[in-house]
Protein backbone atom coordinates (compact mmCIF):
# COMPACT_ATOMS: atom_id res chain seq x y z
CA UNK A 1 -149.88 85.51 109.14
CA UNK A 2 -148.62 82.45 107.77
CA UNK A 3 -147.04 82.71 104.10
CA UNK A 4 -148.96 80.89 101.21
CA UNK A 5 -147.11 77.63 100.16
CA UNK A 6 -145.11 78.57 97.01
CA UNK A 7 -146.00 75.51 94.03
CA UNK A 8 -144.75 74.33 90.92
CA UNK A 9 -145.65 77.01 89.09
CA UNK A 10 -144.19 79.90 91.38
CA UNK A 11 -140.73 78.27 91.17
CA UNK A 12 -140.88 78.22 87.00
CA UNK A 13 -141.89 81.81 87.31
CA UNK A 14 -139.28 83.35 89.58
CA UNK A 15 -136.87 81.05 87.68
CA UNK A 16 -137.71 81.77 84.17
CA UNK A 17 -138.09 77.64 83.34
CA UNK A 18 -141.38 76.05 82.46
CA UNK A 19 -143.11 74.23 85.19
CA UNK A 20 -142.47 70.82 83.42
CA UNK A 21 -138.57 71.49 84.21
CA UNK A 22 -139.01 72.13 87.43
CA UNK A 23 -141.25 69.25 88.11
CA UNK A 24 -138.78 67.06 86.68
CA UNK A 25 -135.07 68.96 88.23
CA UNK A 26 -137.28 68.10 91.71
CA UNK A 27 -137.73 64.39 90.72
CA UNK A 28 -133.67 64.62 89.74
CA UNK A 29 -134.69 63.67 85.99
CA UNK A 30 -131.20 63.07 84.33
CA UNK A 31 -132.84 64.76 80.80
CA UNK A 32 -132.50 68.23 83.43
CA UNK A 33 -128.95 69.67 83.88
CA UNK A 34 -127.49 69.02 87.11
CA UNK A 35 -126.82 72.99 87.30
CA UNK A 36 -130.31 73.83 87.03
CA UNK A 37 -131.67 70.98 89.15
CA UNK A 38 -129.19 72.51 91.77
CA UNK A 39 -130.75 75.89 91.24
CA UNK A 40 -134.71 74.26 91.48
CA UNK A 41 -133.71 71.96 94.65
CA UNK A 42 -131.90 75.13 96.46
CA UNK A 43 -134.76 77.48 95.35
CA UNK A 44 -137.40 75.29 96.61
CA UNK A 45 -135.65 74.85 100.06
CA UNK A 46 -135.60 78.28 100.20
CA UNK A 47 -138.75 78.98 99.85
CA UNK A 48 -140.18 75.92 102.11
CA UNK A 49 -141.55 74.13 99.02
CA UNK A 50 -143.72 71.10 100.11
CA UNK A 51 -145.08 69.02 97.11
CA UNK A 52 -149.37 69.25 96.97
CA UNK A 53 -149.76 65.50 98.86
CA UNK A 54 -153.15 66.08 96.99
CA UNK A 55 -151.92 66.02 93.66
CA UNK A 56 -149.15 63.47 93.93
CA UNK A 57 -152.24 61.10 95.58
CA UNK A 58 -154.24 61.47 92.51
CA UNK A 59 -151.47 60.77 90.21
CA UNK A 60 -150.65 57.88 91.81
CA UNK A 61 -154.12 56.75 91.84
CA UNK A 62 -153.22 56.21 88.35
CA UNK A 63 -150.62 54.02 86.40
CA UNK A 64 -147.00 55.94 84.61
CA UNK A 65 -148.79 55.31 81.48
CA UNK A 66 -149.99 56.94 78.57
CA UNK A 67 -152.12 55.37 76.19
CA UNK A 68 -151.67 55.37 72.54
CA UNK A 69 -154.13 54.77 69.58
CA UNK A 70 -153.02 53.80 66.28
CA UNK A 71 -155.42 53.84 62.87
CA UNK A 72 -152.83 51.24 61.60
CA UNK A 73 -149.69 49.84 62.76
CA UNK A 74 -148.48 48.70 59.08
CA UNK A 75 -148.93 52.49 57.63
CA UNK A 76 -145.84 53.70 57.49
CA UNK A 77 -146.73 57.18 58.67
CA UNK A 78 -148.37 56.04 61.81
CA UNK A 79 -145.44 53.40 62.88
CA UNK A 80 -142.65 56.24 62.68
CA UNK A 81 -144.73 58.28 65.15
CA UNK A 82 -145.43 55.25 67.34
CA UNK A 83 -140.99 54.76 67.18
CA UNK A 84 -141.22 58.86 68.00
CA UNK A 85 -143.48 58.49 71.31
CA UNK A 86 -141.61 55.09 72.28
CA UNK A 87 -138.09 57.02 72.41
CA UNK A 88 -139.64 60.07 74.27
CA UNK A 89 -141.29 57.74 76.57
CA UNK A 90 -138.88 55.84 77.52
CA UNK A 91 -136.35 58.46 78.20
CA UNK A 92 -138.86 60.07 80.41
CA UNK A 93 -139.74 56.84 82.18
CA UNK A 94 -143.26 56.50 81.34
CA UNK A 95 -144.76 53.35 79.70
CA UNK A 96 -147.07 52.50 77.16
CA UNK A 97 -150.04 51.12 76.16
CA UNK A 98 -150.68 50.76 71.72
CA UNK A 99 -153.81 50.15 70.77
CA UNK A 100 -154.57 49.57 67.12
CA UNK A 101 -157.96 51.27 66.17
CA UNK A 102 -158.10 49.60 62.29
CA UNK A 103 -159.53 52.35 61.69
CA UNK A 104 -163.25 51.25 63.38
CA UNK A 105 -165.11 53.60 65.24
CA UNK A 106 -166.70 50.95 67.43
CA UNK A 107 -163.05 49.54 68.42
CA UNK A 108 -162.36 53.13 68.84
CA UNK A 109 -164.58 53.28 71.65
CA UNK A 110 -163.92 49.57 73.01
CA UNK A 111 -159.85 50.95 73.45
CA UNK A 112 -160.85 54.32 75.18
CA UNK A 113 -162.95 52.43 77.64
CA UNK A 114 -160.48 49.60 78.16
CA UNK A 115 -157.49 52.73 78.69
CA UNK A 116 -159.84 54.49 81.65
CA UNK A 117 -160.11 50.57 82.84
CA UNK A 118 -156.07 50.42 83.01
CA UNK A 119 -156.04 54.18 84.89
CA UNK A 120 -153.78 55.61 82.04
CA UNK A 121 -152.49 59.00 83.08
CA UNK A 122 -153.25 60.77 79.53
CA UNK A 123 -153.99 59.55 75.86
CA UNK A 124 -152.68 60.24 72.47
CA UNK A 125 -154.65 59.55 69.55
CA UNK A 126 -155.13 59.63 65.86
CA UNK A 127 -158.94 59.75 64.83
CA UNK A 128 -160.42 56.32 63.09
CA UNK A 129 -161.13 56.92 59.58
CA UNK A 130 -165.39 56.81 60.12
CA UNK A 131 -165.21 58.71 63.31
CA UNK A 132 -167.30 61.72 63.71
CA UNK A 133 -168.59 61.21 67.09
CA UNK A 134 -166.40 61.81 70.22
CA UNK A 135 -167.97 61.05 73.04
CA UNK A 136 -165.64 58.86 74.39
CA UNK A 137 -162.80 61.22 74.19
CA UNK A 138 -165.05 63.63 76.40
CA UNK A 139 -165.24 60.71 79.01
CA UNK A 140 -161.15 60.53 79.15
CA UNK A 141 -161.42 64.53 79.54
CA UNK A 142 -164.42 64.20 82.71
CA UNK A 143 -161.58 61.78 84.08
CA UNK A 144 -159.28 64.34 84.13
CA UNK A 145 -156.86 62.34 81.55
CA UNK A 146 -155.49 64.52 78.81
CA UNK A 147 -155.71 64.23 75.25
CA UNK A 148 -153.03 65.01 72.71
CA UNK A 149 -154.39 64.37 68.88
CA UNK A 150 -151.96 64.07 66.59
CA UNK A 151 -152.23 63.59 62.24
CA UNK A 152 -156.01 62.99 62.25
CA UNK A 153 -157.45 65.49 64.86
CA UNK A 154 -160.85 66.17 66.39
CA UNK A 155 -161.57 69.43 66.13
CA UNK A 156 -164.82 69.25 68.22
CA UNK A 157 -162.70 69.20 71.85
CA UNK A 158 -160.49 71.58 73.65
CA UNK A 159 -157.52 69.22 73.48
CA UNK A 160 -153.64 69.48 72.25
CA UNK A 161 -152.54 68.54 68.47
CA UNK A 162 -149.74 68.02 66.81
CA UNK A 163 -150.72 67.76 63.06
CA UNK A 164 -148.28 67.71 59.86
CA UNK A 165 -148.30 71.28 57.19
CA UNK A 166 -151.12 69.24 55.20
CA UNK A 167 -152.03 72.29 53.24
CA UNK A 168 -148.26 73.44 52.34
CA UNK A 169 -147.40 69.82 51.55
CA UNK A 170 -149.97 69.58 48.68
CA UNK A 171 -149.49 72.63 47.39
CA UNK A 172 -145.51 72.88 46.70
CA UNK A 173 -146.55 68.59 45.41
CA UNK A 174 -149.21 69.98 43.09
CA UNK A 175 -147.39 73.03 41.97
CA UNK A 176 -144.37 70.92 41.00
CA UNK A 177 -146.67 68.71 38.95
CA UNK A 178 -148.02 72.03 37.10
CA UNK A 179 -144.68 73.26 36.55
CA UNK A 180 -143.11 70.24 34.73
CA UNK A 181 -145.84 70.15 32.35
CA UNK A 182 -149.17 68.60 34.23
CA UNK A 183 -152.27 70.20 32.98
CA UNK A 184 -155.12 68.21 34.40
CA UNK A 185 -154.40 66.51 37.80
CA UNK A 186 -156.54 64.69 39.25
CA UNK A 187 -156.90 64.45 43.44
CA UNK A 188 -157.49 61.16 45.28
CA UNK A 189 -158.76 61.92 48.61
CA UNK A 190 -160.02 60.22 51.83
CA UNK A 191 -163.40 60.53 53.78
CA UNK A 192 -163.54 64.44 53.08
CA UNK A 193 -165.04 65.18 56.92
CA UNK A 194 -161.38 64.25 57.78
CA UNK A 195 -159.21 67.61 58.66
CA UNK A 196 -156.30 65.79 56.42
CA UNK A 197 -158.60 65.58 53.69
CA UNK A 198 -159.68 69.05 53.49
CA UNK A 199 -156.50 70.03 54.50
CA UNK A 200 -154.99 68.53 50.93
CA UNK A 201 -157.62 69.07 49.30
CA UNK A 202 -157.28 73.24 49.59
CA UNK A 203 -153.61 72.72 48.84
CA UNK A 204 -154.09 70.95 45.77
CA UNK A 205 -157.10 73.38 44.65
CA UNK A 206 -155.20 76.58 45.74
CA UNK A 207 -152.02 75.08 43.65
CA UNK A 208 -154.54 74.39 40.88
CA UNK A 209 -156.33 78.13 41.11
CA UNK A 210 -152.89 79.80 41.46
CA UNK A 211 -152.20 78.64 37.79
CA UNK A 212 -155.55 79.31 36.46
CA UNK A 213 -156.24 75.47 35.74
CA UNK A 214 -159.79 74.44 36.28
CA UNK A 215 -161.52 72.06 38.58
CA UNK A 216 -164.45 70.10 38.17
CA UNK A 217 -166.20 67.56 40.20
CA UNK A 218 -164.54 64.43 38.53
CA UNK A 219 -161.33 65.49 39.19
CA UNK A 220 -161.88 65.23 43.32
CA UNK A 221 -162.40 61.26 43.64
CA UNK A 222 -162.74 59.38 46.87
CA UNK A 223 -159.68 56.81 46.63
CA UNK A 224 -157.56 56.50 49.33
CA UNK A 225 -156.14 52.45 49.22
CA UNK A 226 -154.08 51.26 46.87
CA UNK A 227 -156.94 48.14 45.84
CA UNK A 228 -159.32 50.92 44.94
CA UNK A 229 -156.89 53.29 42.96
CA UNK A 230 -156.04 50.06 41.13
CA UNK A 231 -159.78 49.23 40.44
CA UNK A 232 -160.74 53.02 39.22
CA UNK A 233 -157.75 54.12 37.49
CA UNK A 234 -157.60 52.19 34.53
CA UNK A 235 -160.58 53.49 33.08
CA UNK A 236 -160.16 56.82 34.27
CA UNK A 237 -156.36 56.64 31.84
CA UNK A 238 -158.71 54.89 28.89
CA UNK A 239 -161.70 57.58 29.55
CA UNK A 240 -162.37 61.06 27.77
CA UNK A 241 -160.11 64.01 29.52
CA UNK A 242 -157.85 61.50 30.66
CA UNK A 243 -155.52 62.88 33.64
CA UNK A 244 -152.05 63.41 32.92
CA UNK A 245 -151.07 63.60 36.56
CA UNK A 246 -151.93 62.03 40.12
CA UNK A 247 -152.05 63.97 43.45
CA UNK A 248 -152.55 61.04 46.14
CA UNK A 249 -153.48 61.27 49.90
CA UNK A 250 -151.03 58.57 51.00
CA UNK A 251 -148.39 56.33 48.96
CA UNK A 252 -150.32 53.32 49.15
CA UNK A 253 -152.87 54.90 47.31
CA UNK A 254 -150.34 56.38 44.87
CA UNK A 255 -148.74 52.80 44.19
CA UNK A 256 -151.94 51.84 43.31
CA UNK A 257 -151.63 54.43 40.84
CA UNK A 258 -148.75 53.59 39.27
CA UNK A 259 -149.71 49.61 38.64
CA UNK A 260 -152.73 50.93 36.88
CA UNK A 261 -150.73 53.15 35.11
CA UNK A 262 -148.79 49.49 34.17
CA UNK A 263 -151.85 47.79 33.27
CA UNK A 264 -152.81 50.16 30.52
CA UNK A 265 -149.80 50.95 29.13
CA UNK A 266 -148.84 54.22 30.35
CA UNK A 267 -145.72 55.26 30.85
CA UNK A 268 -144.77 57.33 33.94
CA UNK A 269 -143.71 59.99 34.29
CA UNK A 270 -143.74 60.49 30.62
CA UNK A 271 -147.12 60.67 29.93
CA UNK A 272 -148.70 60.48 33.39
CA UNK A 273 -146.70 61.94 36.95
CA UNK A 274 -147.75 60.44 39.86
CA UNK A 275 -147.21 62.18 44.11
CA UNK A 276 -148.09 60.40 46.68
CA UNK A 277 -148.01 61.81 50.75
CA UNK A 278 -145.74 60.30 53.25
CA UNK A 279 -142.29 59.20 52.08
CA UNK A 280 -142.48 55.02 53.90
CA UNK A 281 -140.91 52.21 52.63
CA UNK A 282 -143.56 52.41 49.76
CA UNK A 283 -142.17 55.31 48.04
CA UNK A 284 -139.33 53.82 47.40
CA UNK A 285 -139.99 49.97 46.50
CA UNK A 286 -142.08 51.14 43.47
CA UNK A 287 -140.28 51.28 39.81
CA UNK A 288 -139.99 54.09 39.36
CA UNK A 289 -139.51 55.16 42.86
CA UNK A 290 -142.32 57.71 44.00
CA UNK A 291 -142.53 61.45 44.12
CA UNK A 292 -143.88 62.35 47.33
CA UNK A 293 -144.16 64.24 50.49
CA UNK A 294 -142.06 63.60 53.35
CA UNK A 295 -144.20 63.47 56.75
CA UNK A 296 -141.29 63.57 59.84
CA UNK A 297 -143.80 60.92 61.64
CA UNK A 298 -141.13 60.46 64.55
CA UNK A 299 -141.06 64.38 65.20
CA UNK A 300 -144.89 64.38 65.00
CA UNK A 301 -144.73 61.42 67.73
CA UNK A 302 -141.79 63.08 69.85
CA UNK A 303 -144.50 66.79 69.43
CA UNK A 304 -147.03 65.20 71.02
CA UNK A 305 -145.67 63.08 73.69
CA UNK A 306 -143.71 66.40 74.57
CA UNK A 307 -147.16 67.80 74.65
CA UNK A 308 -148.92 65.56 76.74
CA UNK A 309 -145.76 65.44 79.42
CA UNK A 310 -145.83 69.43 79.38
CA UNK A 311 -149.89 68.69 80.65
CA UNK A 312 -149.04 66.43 83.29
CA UNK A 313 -146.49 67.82 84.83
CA UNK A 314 -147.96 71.15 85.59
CA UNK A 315 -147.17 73.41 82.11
CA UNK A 316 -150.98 73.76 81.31
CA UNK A 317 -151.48 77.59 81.36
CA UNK A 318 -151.66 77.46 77.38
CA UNK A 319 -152.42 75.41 74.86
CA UNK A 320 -149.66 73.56 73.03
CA UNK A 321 -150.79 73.22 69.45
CA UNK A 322 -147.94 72.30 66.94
CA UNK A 323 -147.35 71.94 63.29
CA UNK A 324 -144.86 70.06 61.44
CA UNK A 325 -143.52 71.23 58.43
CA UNK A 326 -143.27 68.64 55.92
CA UNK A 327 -140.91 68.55 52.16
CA UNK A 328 -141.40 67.12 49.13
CA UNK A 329 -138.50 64.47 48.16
CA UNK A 330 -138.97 64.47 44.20
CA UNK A 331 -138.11 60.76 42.53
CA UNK A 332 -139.34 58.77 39.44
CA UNK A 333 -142.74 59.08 39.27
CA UNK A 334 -143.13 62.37 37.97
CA UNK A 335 -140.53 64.76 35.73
């Protein structure tokens, strides 16, 4: 009786490698040591490996690239992971394709379509900011074309993420701001269906319940640009139970902040602390320069392209969620 053909998968297990390493010590990758691609190559003629023609003819029914969507190429935040999936991909010799969402739904869709159009052999993505429906992700999935979600994940799909410690982040941000002398702190957030949002959002309230300091509705305000925190801050500073401290969603928001701080006359951080969330360029071209917490957007990029590579190359047995602990990098804006 003639001996079942021996794949990928049977060489990573009598080897103790992943499958992805032994995919890529057969194609001679340079990223694999020549010792172990010596040990794969001499292993698989040992063992009569063929390659599955099937498989290799459906890859190469598509193009070497992956397809990238981007909420917004100026955020700081999303243009370090971009730089993150770049240098992965191109020391793994895949290409690809950027596609800039601007954070629309509808051009959501029109990129998904126009990435099954172009063949792409697997997709990472960070959700629009009005998305809720996913439908078009499912399509990429029926196509066989993998999905990593990184930052701004669906949650609705068996797919891959790579998201950053939202909840940590705003706690240690908020419990710094309690702990040098903030008693009411007020959180701007983003859509709140976002994972992000209700991510922060627990850290900030957890932070807030931790030191017995109360929470009501007013405090939790959607504001997540910096044109709207300039338009509603000033007269929350000039109201009744003025804040005396600023948790912000993203640094852009939190800049807004801080001008409208200007505008009325308060001073920062003496009589109002401000945090932001990402540590860009932002956070430090303010005066004062921003309190805020540091992201790692090119590890979050390098996660998921890691991620998606690991899926088409064979290491699919599990999934390959990842989080990515962020720090906060105190400055100016609060004491």
């Amino acid at each position: 009786m003639n001996k079942p053909q021996i794949t990928i998968k049977d060489i990573a297990r009598a080897l103790n490698v992943s499958p992805s390493t032994v995919s890529r010590a057969l194609k001679d990758n340079p990223d694999i040591s020549q010792e172990t691609r010596d040990l794969i190559h001499a292993y698989a003629r040992e063992h009569n490996y063929k390659p599955n023609v099937l498989a290799v003819n459906l890859r190469a029914s598509r193009s070497n690239t992956i397809g990238v969507i981007v909420p917004q190429l100026v955020h700081h935040f999303f243009s370090c992971v971009l730089s993150g999936i770049e240098k992965a991909a191109g020391k793994a010799g895949y290409n690809i394709l950027v596609a800039q969402s601007n954070e629309s739904y509808e051009q959501e869709v029109k990129i998904v379509h126009s990435f099954l159009a172009a063949r792409v052999c697997g997709v990472i993505a960070s959700l629009a900011k009005d998305t809720s429906q996913y439908d078009h992700y499912q399509e990429l999935l029926n196509n066989n074309i993998p999905i990593v979600f990184y930052d701004r994940i669906c949650t609705g799909l068996k797919t891959e993420r790579v998201v950053v410690d939202d909840y940590a982040g705003s706690f240690a941000a908020v419990e710094y701001m309690i702990q040098t002398g903030c008693k009411r702190i007020l959180f701007y957030g983003a859509a709140p269906h976002m994972e992000i949002t209700k991510n922060r959002r627990n850290g900030y309230l957890d932070a807030m319940k931790k030191y017995k300091i109360p929470v009501d509705d007013s405090m939790i305000m959607l504001c997540d640009t910096r044109e709207r925190a300039i338009a509603i801050t000033p007269d929350i500073l000039e109201g009744p139970g003025h804040p005396d401290g600023f948790f912000a969603i993203n640094d852009e928001t939190a800049s807004g902040i801080l001008y409208a701080c200007k505008l009325v006359g308060k001073r920062v951080p003496d009589e109002v602390s401000i945090c932001g969330f990402t540590d860009g360029a932002i956070a430090q071209s303010t005066d004062p320069k921003l309190t805020t917490v540091e992201q790692h957007g090119e590890e979050v990029g390098k996660s998921a392209f890691s991620i998606l590579i690991d899926k088409l190359e064979g290491n699919d047995e599990r999934s390959s969620n990842k989080i990515v602990r962020t720090n906060l990098v105190v400055r100016g804006t609060t004491k």
